[in-house]
C-alpha atoms as a PDB file:
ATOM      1  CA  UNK A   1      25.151  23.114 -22.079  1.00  0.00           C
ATOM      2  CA  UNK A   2      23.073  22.414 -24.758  1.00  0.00           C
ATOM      3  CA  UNK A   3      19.264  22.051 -25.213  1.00  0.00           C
ATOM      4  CA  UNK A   4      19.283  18.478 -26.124  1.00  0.00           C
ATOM      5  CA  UNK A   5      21.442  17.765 -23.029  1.00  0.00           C
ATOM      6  CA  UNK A   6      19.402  20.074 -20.385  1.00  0.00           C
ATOM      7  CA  UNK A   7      15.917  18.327 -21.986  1.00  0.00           C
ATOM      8  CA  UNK A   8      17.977  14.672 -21.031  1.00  0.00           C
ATOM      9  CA  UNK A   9      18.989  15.799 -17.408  1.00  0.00           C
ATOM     10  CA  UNK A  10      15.152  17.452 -17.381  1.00  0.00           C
ATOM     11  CA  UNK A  11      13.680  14.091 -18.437  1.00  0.00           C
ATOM     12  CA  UNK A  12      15.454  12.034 -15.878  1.00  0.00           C
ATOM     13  CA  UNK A  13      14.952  14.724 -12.845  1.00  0.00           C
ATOM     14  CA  UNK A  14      11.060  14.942 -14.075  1.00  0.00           C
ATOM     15  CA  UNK A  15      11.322  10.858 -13.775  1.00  0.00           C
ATOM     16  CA  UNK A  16      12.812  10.568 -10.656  1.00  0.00           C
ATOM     17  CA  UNK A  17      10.648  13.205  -9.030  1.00  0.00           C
ATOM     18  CA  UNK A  18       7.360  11.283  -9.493  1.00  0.00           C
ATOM     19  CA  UNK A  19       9.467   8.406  -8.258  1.00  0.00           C
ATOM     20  CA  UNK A  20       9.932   9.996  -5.223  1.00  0.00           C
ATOM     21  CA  UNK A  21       6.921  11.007  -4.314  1.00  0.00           C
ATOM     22  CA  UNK A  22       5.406   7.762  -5.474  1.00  0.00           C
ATOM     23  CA  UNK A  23       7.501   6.169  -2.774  1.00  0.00           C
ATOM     24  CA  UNK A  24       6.233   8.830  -0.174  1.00  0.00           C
ATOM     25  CA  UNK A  25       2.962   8.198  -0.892  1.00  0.00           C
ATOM     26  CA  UNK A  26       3.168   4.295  -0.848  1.00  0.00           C
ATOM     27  CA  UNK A  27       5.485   4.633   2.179  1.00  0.00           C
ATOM     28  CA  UNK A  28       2.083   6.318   3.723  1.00  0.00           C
ATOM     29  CA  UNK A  29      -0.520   3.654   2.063  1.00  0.00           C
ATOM     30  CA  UNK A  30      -1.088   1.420   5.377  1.00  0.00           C
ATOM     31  CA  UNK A  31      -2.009   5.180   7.330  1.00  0.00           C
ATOM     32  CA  UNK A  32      -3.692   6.028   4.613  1.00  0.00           C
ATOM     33  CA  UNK A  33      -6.452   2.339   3.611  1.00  0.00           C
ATOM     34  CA  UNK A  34      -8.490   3.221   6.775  1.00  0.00           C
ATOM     35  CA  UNK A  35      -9.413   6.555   5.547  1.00  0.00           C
ATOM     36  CA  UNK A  36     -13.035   7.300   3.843  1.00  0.00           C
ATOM     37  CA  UNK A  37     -13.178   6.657  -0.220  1.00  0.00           C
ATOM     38  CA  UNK A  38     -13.229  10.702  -0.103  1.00  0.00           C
ATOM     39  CA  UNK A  39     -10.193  11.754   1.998  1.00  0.00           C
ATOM     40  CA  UNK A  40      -8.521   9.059  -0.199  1.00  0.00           C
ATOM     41  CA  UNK A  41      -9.270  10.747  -3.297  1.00  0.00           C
ATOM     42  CA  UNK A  42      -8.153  14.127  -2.273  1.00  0.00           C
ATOM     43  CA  UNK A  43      -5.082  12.622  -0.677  1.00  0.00           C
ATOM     44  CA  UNK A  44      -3.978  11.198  -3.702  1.00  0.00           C
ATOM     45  CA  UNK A  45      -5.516  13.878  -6.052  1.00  0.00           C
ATOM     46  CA  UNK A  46      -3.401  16.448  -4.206  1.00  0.00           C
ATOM     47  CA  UNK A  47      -0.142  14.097  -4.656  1.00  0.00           C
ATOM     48  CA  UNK A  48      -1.034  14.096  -8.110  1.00  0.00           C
ATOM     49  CA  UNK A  49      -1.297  17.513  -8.811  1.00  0.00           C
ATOM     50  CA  UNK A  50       1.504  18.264  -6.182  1.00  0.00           C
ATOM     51  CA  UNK A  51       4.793  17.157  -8.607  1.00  0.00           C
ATOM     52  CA  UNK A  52       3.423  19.676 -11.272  1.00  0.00           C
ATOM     53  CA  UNK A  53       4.957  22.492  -9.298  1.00  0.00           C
ATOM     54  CA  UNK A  54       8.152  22.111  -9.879  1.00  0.00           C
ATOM     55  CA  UNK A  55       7.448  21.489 -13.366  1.00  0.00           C
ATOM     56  CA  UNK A  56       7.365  25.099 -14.964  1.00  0.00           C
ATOM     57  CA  UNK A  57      10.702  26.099 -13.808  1.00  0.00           C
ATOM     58  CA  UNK A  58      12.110  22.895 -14.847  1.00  0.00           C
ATOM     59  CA  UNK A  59      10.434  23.119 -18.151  1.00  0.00           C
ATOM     60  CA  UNK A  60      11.716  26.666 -18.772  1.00  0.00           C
ATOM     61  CA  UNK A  61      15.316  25.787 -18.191  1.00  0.00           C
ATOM     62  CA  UNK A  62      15.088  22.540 -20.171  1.00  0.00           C
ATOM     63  CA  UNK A  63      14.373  24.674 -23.376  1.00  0.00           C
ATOM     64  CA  UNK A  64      16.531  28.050 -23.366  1.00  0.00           C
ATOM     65  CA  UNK A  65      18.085  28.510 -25.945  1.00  0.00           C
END
């Protein structure tokens, strides 16, 4: 496969992963309003920071050469 097609299928999988968890987390949002402005924060900090996992490997295969 080439690099320009593995960056395209790495685009769309990045893409649909923060999809995904975007719909987690809203699937969660009525659990989630009664909480304190701080447990909010780190809740959704956390889901932030959580899709950047996968990211590396993904990244790595996107550009070998």
């Amino acid at each position: 496969m080439t690099r320009s097609g593995r960056t395209l299928i790495g685009l769309f999988t990045i893409l649909a992963l923060i999809g995904v968890l975007a719909l987690i987390i809203v699937a969660f949002a009525n659990r989630i309003a009664p909480w304190p402005i701080w447990a909010q924060t780190l809740l959704y900090l956390g889901a932030g920071l959580i899709w950047l996992l996968p990211l590396r490997p993904l990244l790595v295969w996107m550009n070998k050469e």
